[in-house]
C-alpha atoms as a PDB file:
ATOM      1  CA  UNK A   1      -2.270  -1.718  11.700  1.00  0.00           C
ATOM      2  CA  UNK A   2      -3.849   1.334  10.675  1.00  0.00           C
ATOM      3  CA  UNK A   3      -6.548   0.468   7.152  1.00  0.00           C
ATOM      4  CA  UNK A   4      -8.181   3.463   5.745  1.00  0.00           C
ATOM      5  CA  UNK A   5      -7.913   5.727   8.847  1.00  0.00           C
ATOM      6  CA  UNK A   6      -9.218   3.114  10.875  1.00  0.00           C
ATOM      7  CA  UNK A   7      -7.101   1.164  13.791  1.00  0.00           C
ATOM      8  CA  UNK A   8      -6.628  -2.519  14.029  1.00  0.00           C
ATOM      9  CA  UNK A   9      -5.416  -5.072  16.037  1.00  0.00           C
ATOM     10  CA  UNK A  10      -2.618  -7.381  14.375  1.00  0.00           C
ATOM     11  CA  UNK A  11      -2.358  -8.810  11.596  1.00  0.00           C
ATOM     12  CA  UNK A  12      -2.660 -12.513  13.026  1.00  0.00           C
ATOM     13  CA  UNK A  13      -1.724 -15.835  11.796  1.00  0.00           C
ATOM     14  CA  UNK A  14      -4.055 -18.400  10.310  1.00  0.00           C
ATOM     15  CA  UNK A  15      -4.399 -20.567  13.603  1.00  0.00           C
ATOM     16  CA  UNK A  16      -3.858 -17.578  16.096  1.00  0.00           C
ATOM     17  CA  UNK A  17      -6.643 -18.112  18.857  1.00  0.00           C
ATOM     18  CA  UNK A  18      -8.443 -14.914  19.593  1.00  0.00           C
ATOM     19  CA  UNK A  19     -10.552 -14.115  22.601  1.00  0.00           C
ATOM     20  CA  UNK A  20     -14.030 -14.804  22.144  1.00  0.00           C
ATOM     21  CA  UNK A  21     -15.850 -11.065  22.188  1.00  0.00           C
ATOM     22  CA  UNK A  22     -17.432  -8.232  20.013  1.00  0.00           C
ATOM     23  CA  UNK A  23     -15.400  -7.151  17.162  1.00  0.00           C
ATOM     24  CA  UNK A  24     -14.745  -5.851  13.565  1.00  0.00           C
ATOM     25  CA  UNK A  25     -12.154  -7.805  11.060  1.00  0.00           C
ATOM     26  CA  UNK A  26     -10.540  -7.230   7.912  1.00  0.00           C
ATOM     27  CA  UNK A  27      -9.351  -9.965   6.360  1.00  0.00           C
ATOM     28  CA  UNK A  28      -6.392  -9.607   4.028  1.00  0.00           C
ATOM     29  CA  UNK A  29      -4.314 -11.353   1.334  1.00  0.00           C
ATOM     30  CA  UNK A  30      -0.849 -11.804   1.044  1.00  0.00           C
ATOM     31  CA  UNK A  31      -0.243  -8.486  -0.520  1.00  0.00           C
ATOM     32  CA  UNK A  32      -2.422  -7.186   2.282  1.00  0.00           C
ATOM     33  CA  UNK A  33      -5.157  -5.948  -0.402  1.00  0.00           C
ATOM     34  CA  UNK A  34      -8.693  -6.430   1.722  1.00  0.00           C
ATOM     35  CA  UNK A  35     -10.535  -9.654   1.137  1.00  0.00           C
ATOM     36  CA  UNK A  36     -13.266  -8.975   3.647  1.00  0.00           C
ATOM     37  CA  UNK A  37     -14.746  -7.247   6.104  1.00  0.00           C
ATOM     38  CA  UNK A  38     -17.588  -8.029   8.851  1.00  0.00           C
ATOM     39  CA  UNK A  39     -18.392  -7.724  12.319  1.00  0.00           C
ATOM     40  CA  UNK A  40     -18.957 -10.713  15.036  1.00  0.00           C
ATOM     41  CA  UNK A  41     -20.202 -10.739  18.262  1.00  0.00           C
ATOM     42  CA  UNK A  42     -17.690 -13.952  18.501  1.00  0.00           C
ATOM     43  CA  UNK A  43     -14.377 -13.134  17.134  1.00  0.00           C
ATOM     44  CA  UNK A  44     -12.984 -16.427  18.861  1.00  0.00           C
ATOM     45  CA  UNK A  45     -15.395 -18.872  17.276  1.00  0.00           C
ATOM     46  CA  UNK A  46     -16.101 -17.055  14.286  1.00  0.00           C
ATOM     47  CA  UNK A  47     -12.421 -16.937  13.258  1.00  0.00           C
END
């Protein structure tokens, strides 16, 4: 999914288990209008 230029993964399903590394998420509504973004060094257990 490409988000202002910028290449993601997904989207993903609440309940989708991802693997636990280094990443940067965009969270999204329904309409796909960005909620949030941040960065984790635990994608898996921070999601």
């Amino acid at each position: 999914m490409n988000i202002l230029g910028y290449e993601f993964q997904g989207p993903y399903q609440i309940g989708t288990e991802l693997i636990n590394r280094a990443a940067i998420y965009v969270i999204l509504d329904e309409n796909n209008n960005i909620v949030d973004v941040g960065q984790t060094g635990e994608v898996g257990i921070r999601l």
